[in-house]
Protein backbone atom coordinates (compact mmCIF):
# COMPACT_ATOMS: atom_id res chain seq x y z
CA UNK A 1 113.00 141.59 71.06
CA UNK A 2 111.07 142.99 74.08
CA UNK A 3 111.96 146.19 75.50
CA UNK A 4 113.79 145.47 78.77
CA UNK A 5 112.70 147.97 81.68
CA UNK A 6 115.38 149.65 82.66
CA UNK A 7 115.14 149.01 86.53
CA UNK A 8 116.17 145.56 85.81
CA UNK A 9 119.56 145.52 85.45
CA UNK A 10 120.00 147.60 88.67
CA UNK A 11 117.64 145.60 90.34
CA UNK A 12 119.46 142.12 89.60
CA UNK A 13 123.13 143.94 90.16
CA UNK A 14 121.55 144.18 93.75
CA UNK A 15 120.03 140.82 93.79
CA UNK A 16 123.04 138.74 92.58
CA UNK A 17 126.00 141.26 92.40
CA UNK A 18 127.45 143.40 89.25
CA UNK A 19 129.84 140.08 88.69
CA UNK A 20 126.95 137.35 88.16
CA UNK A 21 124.92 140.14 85.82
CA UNK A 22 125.71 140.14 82.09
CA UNK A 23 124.68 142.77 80.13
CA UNK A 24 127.10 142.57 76.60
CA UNK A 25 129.79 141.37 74.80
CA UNK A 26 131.07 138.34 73.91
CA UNK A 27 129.72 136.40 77.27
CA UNK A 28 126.08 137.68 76.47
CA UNK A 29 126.64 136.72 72.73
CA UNK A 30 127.83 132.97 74.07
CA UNK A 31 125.34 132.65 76.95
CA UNK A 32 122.42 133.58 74.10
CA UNK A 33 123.33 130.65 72.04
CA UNK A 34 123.83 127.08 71.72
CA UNK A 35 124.89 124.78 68.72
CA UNK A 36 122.05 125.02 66.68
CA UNK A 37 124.53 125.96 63.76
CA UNK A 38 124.64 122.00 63.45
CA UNK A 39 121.61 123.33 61.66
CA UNK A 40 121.55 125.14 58.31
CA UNK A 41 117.52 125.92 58.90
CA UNK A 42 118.21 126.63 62.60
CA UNK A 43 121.56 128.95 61.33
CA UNK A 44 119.50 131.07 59.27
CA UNK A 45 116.20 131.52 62.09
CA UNK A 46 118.30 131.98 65.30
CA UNK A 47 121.65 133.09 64.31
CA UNK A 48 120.42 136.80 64.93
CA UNK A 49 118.87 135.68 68.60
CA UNK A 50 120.06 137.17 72.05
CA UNK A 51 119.46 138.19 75.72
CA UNK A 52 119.28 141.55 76.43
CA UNK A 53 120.73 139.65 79.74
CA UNK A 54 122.46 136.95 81.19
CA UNK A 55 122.42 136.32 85.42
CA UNK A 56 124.33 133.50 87.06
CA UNK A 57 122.11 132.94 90.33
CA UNK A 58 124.04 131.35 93.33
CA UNK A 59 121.45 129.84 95.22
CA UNK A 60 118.05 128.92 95.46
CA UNK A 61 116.78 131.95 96.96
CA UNK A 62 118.78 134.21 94.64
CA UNK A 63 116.73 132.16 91.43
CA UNK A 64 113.80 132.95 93.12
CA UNK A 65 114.55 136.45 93.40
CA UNK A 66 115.36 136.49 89.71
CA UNK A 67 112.07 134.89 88.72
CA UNK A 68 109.71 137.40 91.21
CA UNK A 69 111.51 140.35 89.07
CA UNK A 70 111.46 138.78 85.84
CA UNK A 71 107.64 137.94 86.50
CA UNK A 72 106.73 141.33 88.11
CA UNK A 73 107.93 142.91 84.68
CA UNK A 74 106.50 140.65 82.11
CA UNK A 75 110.05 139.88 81.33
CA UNK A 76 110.81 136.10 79.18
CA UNK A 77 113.11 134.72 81.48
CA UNK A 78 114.99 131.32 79.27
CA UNK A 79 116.98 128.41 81.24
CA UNK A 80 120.40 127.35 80.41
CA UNK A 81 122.93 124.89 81.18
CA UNK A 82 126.14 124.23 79.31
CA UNK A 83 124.72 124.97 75.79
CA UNK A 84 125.93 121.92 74.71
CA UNK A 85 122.21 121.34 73.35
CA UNK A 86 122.00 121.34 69.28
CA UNK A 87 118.53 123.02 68.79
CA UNK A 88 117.86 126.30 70.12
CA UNK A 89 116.41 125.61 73.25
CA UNK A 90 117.93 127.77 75.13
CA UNK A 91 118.22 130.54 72.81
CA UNK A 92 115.86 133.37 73.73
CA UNK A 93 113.61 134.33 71.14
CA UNK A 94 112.30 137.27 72.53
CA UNK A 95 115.18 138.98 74.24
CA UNK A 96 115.31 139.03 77.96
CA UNK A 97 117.12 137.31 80.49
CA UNK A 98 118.66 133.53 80.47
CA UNK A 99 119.53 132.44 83.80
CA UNK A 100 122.85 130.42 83.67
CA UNK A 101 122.82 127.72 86.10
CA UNK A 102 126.46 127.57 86.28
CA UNK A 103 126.56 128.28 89.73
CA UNK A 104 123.66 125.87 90.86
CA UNK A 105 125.74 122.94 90.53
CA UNK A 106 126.11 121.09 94.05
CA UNK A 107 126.25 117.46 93.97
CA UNK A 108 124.63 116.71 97.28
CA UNK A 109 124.58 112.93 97.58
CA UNK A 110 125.53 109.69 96.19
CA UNK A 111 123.55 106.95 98.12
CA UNK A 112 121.82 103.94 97.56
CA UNK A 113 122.36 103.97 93.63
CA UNK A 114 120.72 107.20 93.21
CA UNK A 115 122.47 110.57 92.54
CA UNK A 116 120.84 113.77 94.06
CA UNK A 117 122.14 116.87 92.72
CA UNK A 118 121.43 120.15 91.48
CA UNK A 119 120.32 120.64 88.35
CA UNK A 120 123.83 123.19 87.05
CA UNK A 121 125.85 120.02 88.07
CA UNK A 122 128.25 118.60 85.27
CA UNK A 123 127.66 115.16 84.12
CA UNK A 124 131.33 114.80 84.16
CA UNK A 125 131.70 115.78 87.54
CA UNK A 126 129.05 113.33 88.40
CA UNK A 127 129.96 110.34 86.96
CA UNK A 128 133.42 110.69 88.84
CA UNK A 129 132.31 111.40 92.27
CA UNK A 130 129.60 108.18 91.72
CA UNK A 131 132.21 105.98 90.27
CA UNK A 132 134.30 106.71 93.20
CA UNK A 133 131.00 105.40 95.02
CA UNK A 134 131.09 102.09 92.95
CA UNK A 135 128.54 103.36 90.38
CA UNK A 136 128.10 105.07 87.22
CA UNK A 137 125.43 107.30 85.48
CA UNK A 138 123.21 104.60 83.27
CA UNK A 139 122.74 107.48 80.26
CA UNK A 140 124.98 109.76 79.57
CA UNK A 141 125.20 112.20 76.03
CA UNK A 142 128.60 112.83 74.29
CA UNK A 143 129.41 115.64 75.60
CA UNK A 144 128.78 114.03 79.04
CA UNK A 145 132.44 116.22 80.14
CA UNK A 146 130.76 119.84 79.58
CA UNK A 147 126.76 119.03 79.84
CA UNK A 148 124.69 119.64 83.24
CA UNK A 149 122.67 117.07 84.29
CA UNK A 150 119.57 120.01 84.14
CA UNK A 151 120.14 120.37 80.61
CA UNK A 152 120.42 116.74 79.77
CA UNK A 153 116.81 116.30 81.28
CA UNK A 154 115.36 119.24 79.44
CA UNK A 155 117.09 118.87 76.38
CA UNK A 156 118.05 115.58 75.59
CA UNK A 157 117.02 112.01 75.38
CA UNK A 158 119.65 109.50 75.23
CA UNK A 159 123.38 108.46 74.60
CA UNK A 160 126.45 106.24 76.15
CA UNK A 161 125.01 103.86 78.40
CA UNK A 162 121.34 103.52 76.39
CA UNK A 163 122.53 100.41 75.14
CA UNK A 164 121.70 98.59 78.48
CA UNK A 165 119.42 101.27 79.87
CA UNK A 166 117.91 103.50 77.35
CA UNK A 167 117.17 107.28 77.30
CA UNK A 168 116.19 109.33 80.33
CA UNK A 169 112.82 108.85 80.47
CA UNK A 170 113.40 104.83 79.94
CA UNK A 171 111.94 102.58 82.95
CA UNK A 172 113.13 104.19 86.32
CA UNK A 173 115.94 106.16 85.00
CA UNK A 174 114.93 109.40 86.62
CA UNK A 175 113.90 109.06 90.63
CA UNK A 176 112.45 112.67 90.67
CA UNK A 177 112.86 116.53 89.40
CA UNK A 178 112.10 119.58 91.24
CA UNK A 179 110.76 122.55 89.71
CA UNK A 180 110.27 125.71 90.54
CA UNK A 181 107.54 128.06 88.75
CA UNK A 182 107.42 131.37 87.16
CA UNK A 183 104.86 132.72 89.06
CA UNK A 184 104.40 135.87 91.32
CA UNK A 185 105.58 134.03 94.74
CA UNK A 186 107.46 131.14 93.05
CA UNK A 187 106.78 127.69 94.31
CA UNK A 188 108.92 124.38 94.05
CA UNK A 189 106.95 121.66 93.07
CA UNK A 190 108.44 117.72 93.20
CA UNK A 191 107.65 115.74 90.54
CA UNK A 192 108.42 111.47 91.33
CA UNK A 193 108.95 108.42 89.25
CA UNK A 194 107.57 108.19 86.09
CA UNK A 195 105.46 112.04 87.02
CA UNK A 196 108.97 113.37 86.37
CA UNK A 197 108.49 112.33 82.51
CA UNK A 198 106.24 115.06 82.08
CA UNK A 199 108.99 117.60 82.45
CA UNK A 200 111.50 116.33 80.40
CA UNK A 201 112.97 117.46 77.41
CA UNK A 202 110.48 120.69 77.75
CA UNK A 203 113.19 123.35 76.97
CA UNK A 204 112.58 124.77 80.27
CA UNK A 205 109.40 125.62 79.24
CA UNK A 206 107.55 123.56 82.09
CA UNK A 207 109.63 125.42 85.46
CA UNK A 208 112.93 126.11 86.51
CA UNK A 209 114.89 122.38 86.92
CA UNK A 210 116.23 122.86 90.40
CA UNK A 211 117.41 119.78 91.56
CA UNK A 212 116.77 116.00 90.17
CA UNK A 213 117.44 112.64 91.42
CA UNK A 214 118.76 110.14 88.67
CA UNK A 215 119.17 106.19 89.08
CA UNK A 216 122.77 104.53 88.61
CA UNK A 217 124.10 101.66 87.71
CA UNK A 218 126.82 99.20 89.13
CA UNK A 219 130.16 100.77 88.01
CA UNK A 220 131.77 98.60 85.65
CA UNK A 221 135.67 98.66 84.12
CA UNK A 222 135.45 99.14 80.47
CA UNK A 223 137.44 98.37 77.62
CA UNK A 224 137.11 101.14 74.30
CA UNK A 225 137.58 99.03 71.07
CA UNK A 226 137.24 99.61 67.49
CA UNK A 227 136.59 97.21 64.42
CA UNK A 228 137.07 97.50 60.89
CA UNK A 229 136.61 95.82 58.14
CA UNK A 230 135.75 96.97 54.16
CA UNK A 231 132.39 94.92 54.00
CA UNK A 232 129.30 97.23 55.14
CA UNK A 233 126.80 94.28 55.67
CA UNK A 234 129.51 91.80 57.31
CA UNK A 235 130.55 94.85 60.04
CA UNK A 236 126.91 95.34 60.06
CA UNK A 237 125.88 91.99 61.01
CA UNK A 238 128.38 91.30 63.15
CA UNK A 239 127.33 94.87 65.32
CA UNK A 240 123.89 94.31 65.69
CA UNK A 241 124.47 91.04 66.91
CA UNK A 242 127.16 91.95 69.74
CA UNK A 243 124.20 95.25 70.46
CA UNK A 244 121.59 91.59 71.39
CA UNK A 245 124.14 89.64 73.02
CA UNK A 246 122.80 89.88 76.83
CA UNK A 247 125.45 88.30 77.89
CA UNK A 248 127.76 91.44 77.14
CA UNK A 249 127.87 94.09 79.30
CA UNK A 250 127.97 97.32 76.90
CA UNK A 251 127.88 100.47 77.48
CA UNK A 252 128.33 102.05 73.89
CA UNK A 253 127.63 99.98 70.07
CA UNK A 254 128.09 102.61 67.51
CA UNK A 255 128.61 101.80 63.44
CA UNK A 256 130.39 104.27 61.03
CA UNK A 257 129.97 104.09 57.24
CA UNK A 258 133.00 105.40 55.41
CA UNK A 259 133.88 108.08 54.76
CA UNK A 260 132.88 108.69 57.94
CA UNK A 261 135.95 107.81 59.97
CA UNK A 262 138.28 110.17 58.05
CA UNK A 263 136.79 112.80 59.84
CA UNK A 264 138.08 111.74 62.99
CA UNK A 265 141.50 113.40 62.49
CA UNK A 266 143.10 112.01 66.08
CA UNK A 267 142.35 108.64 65.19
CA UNK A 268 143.84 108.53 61.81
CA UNK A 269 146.64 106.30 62.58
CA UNK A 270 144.23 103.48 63.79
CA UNK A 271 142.02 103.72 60.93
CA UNK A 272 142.29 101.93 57.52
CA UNK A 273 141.20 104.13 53.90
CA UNK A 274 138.10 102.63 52.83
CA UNK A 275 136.93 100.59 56.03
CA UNK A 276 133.43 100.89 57.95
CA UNK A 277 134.29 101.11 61.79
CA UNK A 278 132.02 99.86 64.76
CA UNK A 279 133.02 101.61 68.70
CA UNK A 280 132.21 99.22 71.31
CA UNK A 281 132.48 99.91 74.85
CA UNK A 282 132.40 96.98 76.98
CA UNK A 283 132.75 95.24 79.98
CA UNK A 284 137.11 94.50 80.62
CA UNK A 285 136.70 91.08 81.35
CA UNK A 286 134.89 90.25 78.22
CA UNK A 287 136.55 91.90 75.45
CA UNK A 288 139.12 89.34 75.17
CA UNK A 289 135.48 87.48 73.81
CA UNK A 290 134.68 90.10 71.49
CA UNK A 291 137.42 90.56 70.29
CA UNK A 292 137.25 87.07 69.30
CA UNK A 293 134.36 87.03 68.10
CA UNK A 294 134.57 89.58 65.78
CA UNK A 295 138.21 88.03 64.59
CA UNK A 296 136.10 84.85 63.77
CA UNK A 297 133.39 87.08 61.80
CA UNK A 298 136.03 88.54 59.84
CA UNK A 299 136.58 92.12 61.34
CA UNK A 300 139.98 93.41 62.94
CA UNK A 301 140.43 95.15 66.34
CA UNK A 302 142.43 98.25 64.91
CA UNK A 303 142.22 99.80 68.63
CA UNK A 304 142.07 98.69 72.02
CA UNK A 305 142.61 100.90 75.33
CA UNK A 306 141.58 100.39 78.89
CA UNK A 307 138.84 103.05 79.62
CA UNK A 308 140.51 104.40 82.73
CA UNK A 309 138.99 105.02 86.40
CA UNK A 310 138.23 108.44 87.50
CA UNK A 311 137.92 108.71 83.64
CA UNK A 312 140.68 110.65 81.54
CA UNK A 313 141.06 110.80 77.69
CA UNK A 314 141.08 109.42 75.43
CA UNK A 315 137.50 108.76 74.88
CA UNK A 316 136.08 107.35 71.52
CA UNK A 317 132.65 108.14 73.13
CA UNK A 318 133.88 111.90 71.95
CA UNK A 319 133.10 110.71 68.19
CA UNK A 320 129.33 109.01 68.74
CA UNK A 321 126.51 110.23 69.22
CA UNK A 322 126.18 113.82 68.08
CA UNK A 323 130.02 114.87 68.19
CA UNK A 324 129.85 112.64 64.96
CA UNK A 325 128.63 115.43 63.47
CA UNK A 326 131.12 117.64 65.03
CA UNK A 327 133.26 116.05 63.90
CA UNK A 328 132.59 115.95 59.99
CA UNK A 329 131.07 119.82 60.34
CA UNK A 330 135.11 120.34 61.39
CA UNK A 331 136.43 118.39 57.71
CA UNK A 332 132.92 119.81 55.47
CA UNK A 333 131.06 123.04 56.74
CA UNK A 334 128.08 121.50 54.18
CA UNK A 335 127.63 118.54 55.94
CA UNK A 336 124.10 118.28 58.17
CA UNK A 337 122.48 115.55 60.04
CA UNK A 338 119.40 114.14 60.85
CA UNK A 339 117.85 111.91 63.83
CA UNK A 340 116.50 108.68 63.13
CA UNK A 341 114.99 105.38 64.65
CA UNK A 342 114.95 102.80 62.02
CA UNK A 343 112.45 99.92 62.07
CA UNK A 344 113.30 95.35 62.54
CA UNK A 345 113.98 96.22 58.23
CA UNK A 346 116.74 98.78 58.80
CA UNK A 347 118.70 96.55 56.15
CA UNK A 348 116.27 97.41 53.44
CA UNK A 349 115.94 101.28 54.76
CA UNK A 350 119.57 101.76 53.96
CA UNK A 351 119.24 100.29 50.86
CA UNK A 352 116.69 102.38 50.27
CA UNK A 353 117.86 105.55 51.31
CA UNK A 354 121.04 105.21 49.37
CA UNK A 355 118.99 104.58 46.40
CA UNK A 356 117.04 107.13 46.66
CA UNK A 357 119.74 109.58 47.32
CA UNK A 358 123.07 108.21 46.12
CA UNK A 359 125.92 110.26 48.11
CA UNK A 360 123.66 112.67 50.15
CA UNK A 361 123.62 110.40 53.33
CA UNK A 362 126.25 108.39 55.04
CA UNK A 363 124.95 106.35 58.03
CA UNK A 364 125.85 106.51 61.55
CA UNK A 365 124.11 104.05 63.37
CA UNK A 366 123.37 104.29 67.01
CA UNK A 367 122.22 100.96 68.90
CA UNK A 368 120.25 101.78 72.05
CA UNK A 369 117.65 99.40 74.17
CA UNK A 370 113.60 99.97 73.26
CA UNK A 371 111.47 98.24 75.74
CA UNK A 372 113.06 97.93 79.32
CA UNK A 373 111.98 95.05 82.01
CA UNK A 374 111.87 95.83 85.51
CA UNK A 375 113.64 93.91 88.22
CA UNK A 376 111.11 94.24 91.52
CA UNK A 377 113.61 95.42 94.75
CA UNK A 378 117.00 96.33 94.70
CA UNK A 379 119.06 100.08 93.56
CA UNK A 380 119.31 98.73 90.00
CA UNK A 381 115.10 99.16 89.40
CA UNK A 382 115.43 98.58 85.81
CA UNK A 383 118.02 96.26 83.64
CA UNK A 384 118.78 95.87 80.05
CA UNK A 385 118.79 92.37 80.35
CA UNK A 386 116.08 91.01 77.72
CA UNK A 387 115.60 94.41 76.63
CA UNK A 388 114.53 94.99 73.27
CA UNK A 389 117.57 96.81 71.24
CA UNK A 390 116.05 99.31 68.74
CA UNK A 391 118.39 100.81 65.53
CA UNK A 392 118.31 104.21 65.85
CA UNK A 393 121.10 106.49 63.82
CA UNK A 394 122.54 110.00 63.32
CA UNK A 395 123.01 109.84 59.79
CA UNK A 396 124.89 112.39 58.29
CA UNK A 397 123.45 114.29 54.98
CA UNK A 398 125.09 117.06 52.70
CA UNK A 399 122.96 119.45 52.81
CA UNK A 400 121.76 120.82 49.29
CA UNK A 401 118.81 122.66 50.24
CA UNK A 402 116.14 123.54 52.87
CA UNK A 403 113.91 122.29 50.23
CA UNK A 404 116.02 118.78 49.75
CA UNK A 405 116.53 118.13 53.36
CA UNK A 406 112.74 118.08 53.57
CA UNK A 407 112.18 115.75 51.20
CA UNK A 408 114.76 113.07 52.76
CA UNK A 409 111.98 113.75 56.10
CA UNK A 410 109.70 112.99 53.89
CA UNK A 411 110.89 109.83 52.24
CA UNK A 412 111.91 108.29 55.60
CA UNK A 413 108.23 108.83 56.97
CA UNK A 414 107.18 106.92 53.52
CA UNK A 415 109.40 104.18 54.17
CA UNK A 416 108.91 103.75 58.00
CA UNK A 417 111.99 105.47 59.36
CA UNK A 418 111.16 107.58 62.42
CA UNK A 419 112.59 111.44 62.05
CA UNK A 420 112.99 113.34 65.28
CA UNK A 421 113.50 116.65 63.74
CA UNK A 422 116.75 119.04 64.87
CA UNK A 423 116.16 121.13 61.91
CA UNK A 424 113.42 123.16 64.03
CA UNK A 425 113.05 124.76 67.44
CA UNK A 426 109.49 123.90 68.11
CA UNK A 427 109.47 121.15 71.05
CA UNK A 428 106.53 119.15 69.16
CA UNK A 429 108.22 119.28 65.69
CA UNK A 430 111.73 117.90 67.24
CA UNK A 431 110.56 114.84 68.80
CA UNK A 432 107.78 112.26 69.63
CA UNK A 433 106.11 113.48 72.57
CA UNK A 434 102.83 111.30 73.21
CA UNK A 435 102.37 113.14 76.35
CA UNK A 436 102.23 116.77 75.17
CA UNK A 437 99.02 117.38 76.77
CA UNK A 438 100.00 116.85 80.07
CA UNK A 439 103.64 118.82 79.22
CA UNK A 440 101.13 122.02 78.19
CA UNK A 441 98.74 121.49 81.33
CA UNK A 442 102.33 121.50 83.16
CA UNK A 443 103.25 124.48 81.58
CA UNK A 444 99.96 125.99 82.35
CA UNK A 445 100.31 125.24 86.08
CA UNK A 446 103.65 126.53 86.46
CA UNK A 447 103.97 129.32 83.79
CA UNK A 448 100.55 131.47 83.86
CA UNK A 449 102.00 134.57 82.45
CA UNK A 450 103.90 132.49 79.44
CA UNK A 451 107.29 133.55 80.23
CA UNK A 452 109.61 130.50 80.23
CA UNK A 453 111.42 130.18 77.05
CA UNK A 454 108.64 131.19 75.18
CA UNK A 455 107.88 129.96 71.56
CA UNK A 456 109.23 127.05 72.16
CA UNK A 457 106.12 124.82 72.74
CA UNK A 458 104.28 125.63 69.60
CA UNK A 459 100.90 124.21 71.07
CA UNK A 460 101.05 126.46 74.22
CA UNK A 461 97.49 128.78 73.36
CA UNK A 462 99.31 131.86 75.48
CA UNK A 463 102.62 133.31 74.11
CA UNK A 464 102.20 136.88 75.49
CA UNK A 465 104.88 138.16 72.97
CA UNK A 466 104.87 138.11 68.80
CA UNK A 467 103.74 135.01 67.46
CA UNK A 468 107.00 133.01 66.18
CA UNK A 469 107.14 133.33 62.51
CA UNK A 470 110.49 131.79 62.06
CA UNK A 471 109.90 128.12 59.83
């Protein structure tokens, strides 16, 4: 922890008011953390981490003033937006202030396709006021209700929607993001186009998110479905083919390997003991066709509901992706996960894996497109049509040991499954991030003095507090 000079707290109080300034109890304690306890590695290194502060800046100017202070002081000063993140970025490892962006959450346009908005704006809230526009957000995580669109961008990658469009930093997906730095007279600096990949999923480590500009897509009327069926390989099959079928519109193909389901309490009453489940969302006017499809491969439609418009629950999107794991944490505290992209063998990777570890890892599969075309003209940019759908998965593993979980990394690097790490906090250890050079020379530009959520980009040479010794 650094020691925090004691002219700061007055000096914010005056800045922001005594109401937006939070120096203790339980709101500090909830503001420091995020769910990294997905995590037994990231339980046992950050579990003891806090602010000595938390502010809730109204405005641009009033960040700014927060930053000048923070950076006259030599105070680490950590972004945050709903928490909703599973790694520790925005827990501060040094003590000092996280700036909640709760406030900073105008949504100031929907035109043309493209949302502009500040970055403390909720996903949720976004994706109602653009479908009321006749579009939708093309990429959207889980917990798409809670999250801000800032810490999407900073912290995450992909989710609903990458089925047709892929993760954030897919094709056009992201117009622009505005940053400002941590520097003595803070500047904002605009990043465009595919320029904006360089600050994403940084941690905040590369500048303050401000404001961002994110492409849409045509709003569509969905229908949530879910098939069962007892054979792994049939279900299986049957999946990835519906995940290549361009002639479905999709906005979610997600698999479940039993026991798996009977962790989603709610849903109990649709589910059958012993059956592998796929969640589908797609298009209204086609799911009579899948539906039929999968009757004819052998699979029943246990569930079928009208995804409604503004949306309203229930959601099955609120058991994929990473509320999976939720999900089964709720039913078996022991129960971990891991992130994985699987390769054009994933048949023989499961096989494998189960061999290798026979009732350590039950597979959650996660279909999402790889390679996307672009369309020249038009609001669209980018389509998933002819896209090339990857396997990737969220595989859930009972954890045994720090030691064992390791050597499950280990064995899927030997066997050509990709690993995107959420046992650590390190940026480069979490993820595959070709560009890291130019994500340090960012953070170089806009962070001289190393304050932004420092110890978080291993690679960064200056860290002007104790070297992170936490592994």
């Amino acid at each position: 922890m650094t020691a925090l000079p004691e002219s700061l707290l007055a000096e914010l109080r005056v800045l922001l008011g005594a109401q937006h300034v939070i120096d203790g109890g339980e709101a500090l304690e909830g503001l420091s953390k995020d769910f990294f306890w997905y995590s037994p590695v990231l339980q046992r290194q950050l579990n003891d981490k806090r602010a000595d502060l938390a502010v809730r800046p109204g405005s641009i100017d009033e960040l700014r003033a927060v930053i000048k202070a923070c950076f006259r002081l030599g105070v680490p000063i950590v972004p945050r937006g709903a928490g909703t993140g599973n790694y520790g970025q925005c827990v501060p490892l040094y003590g000092g202030v996280v700036v909640d962006f709760a406030r900073l959450d105008r949504i100031h346009s929907v035109d043309g396709g493209v949302v502009r908005a500040e970055a403390g704006a909720r996903l949720g809230a976004i994706e109602t006021v653009a479908r009321a526009a006749g579009w939708e957000l093309r990429c959207i995580p889980s917990t798409w209700v809670k999250s801000t669109i800032g810490g999407f961008f900073c912290g995450g990658s992909g989710g609903i929607g990458s089925i047709t469009w892929g993760g954030i930093n897919a094709g056009d997906n992201v117009k622009s993001v505005t940053l400002m730095t941590c520097e003595e007279e803070p500047r904002l600096i605009r990043l465009e186009e595919r320029d904006s990949i360089r600050a994403l999923h940084t941690y905040g480590t590369t500048g303050f998110m401000v404001e961002v500009e994110m492409r849409l897509a045509p709003k569509a009327d969905y229908e949530q479905l879910i098939l069962s069926s007892s054979d792994w390989d049939r279900l299986l099959d049957w999946s990835d083919g519906a995940a290549r079928n361009d002639g479905w519109h999709k906005r979610l193909v997600t698999q479940f390997e039993w026991p798996i389901p009977s962790y989603f309490k709610p849903l109990a009453k649709h589910l059958k003991t012993g059956e592998h489940v796929s969640f589908l969302l797609v298009a209204r006017d086609q799911a009579d066709a899948v539906v039929a499809s999968a009757a004819a491969a052998g699979l029943a439609c246990v569930y079928r509901q009208p995804l409604s418009d503004p949306p309203r629950p229930p959601f099955i999107t609120d058991y994929t992706w990473n509320h999976t794991t939720l999900w089964a944490l709720k039913t078996d505290p022991s129960i971990t996960y891991l992130q994985s992209g699987f390769g054009t063998n994933f048949r023989e990777q499961f096989a494998e894996l189960h061999r290798r570890f026979p009732g350590e890892i039950l597979f959650h599969l996660e279909w999402m497109a790889g390679g996307i075309k672009f369309v020249a003209g038009g609001a669209g940019g980018s389509s998933g049509g002819g896209s090339h759908v990857v396997v990737g998965g969220i595989p859930l593993v009972f954890f045994k040991s720090e030691e064992r979980l390791q050597e499950i990394i280990r064995v899927c690097g030997e066997i050509g499954v990709g690993i995107a790490n959420p046992h650590t906090f390190f940026l480069e250890e979490g993820g595959r991030h070709p560009n890291i050079a130019e994500k340090r020379a960012l953070k170089a530009e806009v962070d001289p003095a190393g304050l932004l959520n420092p110890g978080k980009m291993k690679s960064f040479p200056h860290n002007p507090f104790e070297p992170a010794t936490l592994r």
